[in-house]
C-alpha atoms as a PDB file:
ATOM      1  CA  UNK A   1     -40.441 -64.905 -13.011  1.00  0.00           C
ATOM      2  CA  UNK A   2     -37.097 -66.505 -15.299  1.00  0.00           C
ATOM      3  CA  UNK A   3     -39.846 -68.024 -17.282  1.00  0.00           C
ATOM      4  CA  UNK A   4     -41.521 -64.653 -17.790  1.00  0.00           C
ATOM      5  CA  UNK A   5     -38.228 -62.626 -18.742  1.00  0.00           C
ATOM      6  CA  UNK A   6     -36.573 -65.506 -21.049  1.00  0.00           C
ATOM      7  CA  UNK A   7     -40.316 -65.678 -22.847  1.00  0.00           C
ATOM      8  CA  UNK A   8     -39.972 -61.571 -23.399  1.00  0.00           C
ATOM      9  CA  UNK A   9     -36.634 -62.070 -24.323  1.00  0.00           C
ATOM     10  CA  UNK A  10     -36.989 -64.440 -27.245  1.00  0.00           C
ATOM     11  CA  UNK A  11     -40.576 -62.509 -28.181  1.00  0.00           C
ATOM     12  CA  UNK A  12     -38.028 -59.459 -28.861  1.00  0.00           C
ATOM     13  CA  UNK A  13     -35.311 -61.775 -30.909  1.00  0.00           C
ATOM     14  CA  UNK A  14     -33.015 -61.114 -28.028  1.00  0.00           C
ATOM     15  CA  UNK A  15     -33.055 -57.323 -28.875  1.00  0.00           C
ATOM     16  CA  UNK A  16     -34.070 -56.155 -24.876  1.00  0.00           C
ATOM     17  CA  UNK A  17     -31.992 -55.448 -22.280  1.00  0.00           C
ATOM     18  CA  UNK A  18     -33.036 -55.539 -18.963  1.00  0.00           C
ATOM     19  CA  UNK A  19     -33.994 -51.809 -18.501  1.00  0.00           C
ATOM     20  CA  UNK A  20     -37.079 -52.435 -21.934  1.00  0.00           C
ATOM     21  CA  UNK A  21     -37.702 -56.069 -20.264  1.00  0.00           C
ATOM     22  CA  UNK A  22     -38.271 -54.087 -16.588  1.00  0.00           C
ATOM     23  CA  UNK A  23     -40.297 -52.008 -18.629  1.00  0.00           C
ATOM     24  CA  UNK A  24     -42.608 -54.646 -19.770  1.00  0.00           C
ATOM     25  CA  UNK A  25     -43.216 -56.555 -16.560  1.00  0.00           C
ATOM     26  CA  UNK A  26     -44.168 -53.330 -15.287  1.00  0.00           C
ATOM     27  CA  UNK A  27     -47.215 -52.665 -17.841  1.00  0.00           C
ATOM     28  CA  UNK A  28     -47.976 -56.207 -17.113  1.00  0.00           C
ATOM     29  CA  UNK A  29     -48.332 -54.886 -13.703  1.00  0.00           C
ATOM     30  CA  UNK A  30     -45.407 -56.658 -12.264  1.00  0.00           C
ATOM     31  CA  UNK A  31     -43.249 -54.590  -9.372  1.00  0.00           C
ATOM     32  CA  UNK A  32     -39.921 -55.503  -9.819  1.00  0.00           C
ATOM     33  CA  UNK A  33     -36.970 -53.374  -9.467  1.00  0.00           C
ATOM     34  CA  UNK A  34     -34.509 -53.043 -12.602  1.00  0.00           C
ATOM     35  CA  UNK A  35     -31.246 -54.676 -10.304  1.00  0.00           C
ATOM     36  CA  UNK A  36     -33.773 -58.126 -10.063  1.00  0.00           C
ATOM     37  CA  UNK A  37     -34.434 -57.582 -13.445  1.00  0.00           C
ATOM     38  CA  UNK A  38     -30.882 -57.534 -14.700  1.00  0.00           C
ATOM     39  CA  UNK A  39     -29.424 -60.300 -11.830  1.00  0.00           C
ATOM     40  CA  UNK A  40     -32.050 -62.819 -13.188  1.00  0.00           C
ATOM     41  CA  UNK A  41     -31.068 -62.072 -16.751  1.00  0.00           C
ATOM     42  CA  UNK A  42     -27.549 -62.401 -15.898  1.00  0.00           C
ATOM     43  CA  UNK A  43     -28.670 -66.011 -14.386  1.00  0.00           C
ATOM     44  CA  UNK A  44     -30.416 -66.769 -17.951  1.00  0.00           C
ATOM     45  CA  UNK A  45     -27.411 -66.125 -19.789  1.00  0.00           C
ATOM     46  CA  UNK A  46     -29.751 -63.296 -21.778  1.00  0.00           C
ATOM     47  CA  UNK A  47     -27.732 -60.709 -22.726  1.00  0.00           C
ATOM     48  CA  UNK A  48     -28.566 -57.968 -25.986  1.00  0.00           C
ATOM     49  CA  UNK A  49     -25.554 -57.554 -28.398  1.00  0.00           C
ATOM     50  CA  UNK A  50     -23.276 -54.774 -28.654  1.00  0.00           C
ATOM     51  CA  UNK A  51     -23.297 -52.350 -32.031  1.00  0.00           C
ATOM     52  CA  UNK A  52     -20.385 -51.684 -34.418  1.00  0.00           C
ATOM     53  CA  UNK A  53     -19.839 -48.540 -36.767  1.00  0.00           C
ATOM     54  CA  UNK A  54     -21.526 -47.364 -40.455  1.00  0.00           C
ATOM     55  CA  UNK A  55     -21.078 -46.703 -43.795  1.00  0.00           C
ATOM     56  CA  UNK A  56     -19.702 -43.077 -44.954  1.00  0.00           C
ATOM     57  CA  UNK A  57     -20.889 -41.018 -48.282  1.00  0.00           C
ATOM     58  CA  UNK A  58     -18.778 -37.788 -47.912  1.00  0.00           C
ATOM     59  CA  UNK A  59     -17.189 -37.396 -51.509  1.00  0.00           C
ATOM     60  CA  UNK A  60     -15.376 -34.288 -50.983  1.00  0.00           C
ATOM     61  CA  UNK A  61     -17.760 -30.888 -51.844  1.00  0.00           C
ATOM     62  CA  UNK A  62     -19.408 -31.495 -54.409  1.00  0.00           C
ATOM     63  CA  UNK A  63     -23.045 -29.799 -54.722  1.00  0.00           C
ATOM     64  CA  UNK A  64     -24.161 -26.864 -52.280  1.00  0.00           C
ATOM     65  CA  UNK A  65     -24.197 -27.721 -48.080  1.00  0.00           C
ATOM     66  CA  UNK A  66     -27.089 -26.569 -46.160  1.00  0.00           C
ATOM     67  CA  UNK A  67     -26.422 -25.193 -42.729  1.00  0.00           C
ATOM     68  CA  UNK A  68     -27.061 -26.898 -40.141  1.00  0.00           C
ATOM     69  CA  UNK A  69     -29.916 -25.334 -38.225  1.00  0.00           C
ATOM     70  CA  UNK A  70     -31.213 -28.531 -36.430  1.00  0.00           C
ATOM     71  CA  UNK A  71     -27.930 -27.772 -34.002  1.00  0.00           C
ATOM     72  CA  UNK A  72     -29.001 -31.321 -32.211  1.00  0.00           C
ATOM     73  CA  UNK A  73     -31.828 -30.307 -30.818  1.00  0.00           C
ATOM     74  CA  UNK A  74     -33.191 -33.920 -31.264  1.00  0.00           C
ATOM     75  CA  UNK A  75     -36.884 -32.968 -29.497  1.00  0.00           C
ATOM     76  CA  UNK A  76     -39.757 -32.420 -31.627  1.00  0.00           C
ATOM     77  CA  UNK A  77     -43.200 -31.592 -30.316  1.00  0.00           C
ATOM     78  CA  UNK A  78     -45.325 -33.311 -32.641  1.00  0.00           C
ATOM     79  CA  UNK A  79     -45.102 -35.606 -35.834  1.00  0.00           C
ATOM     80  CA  UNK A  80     -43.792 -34.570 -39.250  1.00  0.00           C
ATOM     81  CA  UNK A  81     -42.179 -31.718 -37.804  1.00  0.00           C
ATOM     82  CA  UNK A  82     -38.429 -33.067 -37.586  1.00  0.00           C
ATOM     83  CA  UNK A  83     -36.947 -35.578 -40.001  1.00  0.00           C
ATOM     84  CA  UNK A  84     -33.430 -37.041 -40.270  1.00  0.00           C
ATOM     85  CA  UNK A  85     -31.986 -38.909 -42.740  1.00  0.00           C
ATOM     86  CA  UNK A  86     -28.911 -41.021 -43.761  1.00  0.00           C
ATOM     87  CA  UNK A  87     -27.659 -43.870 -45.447  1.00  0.00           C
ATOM     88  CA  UNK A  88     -26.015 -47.629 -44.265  1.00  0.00           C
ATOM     89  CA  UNK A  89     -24.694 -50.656 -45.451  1.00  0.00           C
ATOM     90  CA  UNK A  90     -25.320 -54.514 -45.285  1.00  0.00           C
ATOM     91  CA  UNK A  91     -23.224 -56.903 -46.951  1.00  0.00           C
ATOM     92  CA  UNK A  92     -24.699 -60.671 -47.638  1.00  0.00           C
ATOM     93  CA  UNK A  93     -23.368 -63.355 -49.656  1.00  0.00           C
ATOM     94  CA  UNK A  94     -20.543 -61.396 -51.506  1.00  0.00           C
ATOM     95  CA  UNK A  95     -23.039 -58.589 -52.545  1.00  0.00           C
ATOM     96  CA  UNK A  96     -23.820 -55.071 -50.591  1.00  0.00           C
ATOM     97  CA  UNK A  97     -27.216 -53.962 -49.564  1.00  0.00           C
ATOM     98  CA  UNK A  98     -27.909 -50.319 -48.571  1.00  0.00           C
ATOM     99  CA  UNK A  99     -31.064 -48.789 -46.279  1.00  0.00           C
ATOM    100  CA  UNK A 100     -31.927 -45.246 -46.833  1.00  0.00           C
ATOM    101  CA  UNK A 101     -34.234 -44.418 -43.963  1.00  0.00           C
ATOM    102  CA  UNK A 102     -36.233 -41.292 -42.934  1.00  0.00           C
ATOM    103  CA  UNK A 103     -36.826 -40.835 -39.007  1.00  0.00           C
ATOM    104  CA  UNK A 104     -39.020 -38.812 -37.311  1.00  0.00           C
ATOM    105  CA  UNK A 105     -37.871 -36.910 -34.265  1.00  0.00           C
ATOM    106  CA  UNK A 106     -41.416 -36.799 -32.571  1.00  0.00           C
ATOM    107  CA  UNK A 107     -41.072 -40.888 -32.110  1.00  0.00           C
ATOM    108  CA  UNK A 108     -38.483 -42.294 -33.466  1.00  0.00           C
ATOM    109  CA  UNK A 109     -40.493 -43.550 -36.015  1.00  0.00           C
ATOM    110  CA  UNK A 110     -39.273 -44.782 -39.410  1.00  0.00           C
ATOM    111  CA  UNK A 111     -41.718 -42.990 -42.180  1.00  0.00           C
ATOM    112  CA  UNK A 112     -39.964 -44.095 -44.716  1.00  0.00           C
ATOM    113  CA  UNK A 113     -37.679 -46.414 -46.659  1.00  0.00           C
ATOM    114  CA  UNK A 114     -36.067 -47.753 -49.627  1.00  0.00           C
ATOM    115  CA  UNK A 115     -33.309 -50.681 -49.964  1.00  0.00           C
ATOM    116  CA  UNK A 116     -30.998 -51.082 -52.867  1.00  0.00           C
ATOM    117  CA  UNK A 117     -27.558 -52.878 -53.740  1.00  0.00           C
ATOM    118  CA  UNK A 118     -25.647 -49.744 -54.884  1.00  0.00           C
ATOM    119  CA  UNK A 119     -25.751 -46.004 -52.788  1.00  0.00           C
ATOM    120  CA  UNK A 120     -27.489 -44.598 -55.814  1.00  0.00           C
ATOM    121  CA  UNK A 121     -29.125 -40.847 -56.241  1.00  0.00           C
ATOM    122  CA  UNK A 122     -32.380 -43.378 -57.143  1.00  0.00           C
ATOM    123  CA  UNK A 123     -32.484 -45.184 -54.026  1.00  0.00           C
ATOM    124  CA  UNK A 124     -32.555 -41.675 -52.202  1.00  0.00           C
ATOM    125  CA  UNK A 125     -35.279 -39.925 -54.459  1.00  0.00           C
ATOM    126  CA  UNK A 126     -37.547 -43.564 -53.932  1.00  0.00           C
ATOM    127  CA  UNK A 127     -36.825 -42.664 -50.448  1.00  0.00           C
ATOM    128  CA  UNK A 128     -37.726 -38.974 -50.390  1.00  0.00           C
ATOM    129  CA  UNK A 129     -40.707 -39.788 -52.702  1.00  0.00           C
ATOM    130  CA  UNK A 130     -42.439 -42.070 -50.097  1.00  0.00           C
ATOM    131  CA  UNK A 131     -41.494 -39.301 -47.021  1.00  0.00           C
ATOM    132  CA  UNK A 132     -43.322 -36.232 -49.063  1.00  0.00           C
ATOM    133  CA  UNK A 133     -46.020 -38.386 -49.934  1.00  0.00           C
ATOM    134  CA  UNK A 134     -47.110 -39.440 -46.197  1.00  0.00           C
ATOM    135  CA  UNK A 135     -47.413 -35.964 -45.115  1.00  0.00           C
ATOM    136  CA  UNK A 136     -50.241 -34.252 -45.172  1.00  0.00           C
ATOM    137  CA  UNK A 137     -51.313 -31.113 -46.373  1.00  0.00           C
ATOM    138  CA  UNK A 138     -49.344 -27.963 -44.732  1.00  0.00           C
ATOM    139  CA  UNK A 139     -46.916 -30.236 -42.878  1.00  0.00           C
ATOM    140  CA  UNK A 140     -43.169 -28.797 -43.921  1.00  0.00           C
ATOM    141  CA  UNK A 141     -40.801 -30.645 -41.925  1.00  0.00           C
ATOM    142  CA  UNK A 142     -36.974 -29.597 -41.292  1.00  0.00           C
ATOM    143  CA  UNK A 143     -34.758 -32.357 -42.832  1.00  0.00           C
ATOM    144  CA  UNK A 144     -31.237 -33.397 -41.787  1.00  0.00           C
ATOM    145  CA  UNK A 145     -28.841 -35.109 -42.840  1.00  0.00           C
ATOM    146  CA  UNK A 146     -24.793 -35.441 -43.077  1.00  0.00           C
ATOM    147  CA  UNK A 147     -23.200 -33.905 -46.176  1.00  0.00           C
ATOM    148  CA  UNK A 148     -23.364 -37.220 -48.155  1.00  0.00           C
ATOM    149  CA  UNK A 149     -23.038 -36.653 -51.825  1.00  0.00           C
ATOM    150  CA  UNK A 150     -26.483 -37.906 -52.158  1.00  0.00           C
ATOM    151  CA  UNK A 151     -28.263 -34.921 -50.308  1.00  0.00           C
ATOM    152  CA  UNK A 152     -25.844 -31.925 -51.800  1.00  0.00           C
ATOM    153  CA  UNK A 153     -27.148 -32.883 -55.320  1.00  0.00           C
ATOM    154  CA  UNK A 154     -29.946 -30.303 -56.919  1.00  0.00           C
ATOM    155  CA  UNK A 155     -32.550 -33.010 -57.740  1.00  0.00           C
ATOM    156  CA  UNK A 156     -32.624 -33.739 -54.101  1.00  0.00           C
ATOM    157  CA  UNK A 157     -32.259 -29.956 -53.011  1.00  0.00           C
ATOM    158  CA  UNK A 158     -34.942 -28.996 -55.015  1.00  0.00           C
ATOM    159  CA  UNK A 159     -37.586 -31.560 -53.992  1.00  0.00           C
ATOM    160  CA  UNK A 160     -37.251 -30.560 -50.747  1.00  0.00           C
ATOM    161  CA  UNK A 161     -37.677 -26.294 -51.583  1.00  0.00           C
ATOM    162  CA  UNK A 162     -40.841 -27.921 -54.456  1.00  0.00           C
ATOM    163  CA  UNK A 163     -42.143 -28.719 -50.724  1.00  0.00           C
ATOM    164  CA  UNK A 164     -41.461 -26.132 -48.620  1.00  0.00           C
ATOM    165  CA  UNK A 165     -39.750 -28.281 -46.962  1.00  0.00           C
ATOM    166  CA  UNK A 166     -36.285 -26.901 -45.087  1.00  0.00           C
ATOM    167  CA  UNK A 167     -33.272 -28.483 -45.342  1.00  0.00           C
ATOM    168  CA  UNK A 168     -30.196 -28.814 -42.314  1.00  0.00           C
ATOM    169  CA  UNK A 169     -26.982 -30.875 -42.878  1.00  0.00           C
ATOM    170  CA  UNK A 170     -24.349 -31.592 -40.109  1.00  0.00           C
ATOM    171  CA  UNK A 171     -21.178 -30.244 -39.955  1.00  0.00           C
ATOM    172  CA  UNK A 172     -18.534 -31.657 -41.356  1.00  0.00           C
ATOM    173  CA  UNK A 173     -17.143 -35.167 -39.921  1.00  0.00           C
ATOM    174  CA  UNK A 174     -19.558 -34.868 -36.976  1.00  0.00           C
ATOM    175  CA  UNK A 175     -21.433 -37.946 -36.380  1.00  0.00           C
ATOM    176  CA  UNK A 176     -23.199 -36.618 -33.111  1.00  0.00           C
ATOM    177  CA  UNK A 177     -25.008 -33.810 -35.252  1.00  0.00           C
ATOM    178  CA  UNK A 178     -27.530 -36.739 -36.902  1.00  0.00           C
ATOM    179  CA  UNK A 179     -26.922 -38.931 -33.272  1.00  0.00           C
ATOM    180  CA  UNK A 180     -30.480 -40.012 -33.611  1.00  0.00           C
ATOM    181  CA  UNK A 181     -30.402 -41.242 -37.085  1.00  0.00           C
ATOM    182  CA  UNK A 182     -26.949 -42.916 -36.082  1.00  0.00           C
ATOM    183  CA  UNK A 183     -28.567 -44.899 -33.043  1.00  0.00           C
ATOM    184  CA  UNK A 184     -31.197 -46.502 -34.911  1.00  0.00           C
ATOM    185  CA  UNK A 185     -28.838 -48.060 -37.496  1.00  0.00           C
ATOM    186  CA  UNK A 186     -26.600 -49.110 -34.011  1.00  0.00           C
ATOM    187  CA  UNK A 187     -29.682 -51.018 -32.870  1.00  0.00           C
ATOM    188  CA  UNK A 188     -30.636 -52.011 -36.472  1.00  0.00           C
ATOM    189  CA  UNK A 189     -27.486 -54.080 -36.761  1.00  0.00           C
ATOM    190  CA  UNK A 190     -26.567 -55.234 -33.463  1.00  0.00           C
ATOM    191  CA  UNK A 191     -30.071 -56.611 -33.094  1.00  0.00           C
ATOM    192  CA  UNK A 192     -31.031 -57.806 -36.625  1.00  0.00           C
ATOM    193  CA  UNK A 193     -27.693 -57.611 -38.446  1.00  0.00           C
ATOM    194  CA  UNK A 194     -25.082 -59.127 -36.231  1.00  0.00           C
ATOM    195  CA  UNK A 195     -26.685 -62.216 -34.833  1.00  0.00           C
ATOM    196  CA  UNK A 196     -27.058 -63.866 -38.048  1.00  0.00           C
ATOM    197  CA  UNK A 197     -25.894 -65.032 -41.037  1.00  0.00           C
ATOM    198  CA  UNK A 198     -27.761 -64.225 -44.422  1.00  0.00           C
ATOM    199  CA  UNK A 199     -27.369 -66.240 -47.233  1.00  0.00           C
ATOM    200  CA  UNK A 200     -28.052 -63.683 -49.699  1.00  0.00           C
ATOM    201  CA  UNK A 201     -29.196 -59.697 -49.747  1.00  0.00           C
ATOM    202  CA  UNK A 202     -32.495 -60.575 -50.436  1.00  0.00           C
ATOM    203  CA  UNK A 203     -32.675 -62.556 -47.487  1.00  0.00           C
ATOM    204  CA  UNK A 204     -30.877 -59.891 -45.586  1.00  0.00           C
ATOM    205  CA  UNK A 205     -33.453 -56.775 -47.576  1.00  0.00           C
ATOM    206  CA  UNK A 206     -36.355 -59.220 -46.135  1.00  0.00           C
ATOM    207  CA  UNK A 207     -35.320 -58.694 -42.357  1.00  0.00           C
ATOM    208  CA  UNK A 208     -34.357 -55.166 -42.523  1.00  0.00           C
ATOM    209  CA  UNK A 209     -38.359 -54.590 -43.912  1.00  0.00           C
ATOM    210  CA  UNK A 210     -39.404 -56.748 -41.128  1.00  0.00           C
ATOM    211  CA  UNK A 211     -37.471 -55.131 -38.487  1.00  0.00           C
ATOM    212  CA  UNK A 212     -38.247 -51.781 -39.265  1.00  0.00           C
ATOM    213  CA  UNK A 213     -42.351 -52.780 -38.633  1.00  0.00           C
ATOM    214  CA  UNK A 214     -41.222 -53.967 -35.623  1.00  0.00           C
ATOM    215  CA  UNK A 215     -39.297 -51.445 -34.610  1.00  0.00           C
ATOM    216  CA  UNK A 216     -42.227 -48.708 -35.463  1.00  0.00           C
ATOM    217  CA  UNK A 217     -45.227 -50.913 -34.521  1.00  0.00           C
ATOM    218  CA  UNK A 218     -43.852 -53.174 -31.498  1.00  0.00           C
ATOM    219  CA  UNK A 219     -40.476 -52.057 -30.175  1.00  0.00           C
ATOM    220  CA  UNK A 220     -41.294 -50.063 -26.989  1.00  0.00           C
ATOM    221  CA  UNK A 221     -39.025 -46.874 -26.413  1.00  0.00           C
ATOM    222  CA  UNK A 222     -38.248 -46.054 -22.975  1.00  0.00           C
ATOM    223  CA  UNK A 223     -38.111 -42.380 -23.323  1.00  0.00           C
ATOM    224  CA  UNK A 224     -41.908 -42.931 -24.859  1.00  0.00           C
ATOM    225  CA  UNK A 225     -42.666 -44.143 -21.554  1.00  0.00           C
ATOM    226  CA  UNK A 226     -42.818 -47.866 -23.080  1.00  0.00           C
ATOM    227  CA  UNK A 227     -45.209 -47.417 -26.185  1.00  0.00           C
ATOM    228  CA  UNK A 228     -43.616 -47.883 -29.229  1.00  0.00           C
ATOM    229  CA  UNK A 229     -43.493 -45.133 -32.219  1.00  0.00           C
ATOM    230  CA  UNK A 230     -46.436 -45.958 -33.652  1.00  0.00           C
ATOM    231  CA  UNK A 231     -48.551 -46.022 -30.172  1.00  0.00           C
ATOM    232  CA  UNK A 232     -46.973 -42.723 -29.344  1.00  0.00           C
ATOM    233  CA  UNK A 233     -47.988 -41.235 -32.390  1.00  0.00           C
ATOM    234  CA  UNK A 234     -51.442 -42.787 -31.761  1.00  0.00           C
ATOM    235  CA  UNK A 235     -51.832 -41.907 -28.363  1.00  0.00           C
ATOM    236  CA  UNK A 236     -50.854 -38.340 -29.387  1.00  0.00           C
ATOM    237  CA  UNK A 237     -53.519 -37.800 -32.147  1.00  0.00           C
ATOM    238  CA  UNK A 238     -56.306 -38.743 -29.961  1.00  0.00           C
ATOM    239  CA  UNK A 239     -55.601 -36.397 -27.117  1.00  0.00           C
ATOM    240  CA  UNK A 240     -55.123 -33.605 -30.236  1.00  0.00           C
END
């Protein structure tokens, strides 16, 4: 059984904790309760990292804010129908790297991405660019971010109305308003980030891609009743 649960361990770069590892023995049709679970980690020395803060883009107000009509209601019913957005920062061998992601609230999954070494209005419109261009036709979904300089500009505003697409931004200084958004880039850096040293950013731009596949294709989710966002997603377009 320690054999077992170090072996998941080290297959998820040390990323589970013991409620995702009870998770797993469980689809591999193994009854064990989550206190065995987490006693025999604790006798393994296997323990998952603990997450530090993020990077801020709030310049003052400049451009026009959007409401915020997302109001955290995190729960979407089906893909493509609630996005997030936001911005965070890497640093690696002197130099900065930043992620611009877009989530989807159906799944957690990432749908898009861009990296770059400066929090430029580019690295957001490569972003948004790749985000309009997986959805297909008649899917409009609500976008939200914070008030970051980078979403209150009108190139951005207006590729979002050229869509149909509605925009939301939190309030002011709230943090919980994009919560979802902020926990992925929690477990983006405690498990990816903080546990090693990168020699450079494009060392560091090379694990961020690779941990974003694995977060959408292999990374089960608890609250997706173990699949991960891409086998919820799947799962949900064959029963539709």
């Amino acid at each position: 059984m320690k054999q077992l649960i170090a072996s998941i361990f080290h297959e998820h770069r040390g990323c589970y904790g013991y409620r995702r590892i009870h998770c797993e023995l469980q689809k591999r049709g193994l009854k064990f309760s989550g206190k065995t679970v987490r006693k025999l980690m604790q006798q393994l020395g296997l323990k998952s990292p603990v997450r530090l803060k993020k990077y801020r883009s709030y310049r003052g107000n400049m451009g026009l804010a959007a409401e915020n009509i997302l109001q955290r209601q995190f729960k979407a019913e089906a893909p493509c129908e609630k996005w997030v957005t936001d911005i965070t920062e890497f640093r690696a061998g002197g130099q900065k790297l930043y992620l611009s992601p877009i989530l989807d609230l159906f799944n957690g999954e990432i749908v898009a991405w861009e990296t770059a070494c400066r929090p430029t209005e580019e690295l957001v419109k490569r972003m948004l660019n790749k985000g309009l261009e997986s959805l297909a036709e008649g899917e409009k979904p609500l976008l939200h971010s914070d008030q970051g300089w980078h979403y209150r500009i009108k190139s951005y505003q207006s590729a979002l109305a050229d869509r149909g697409l509605v925009q939301s931004m939190s309030r002011k200084g709230n943090c919980l308003d994009n919560a979802v958004m902020e926990n992925f880039f929690g477990h983006l850096k405690e498990e990816m980030y903080y546990r090693r040293d990168y020699r450079n950013v494009e060392e560091l731009e090379n694990a961020v891609n690779e941990y974003i596949t694995y977060w959408n294709q292999k990374r089960i989710k608890l609250s997706l009743g173990g699949l991960s966002p891409v086998e919820y997603r799947t799962e949900y377009q064959k029963a539709g």
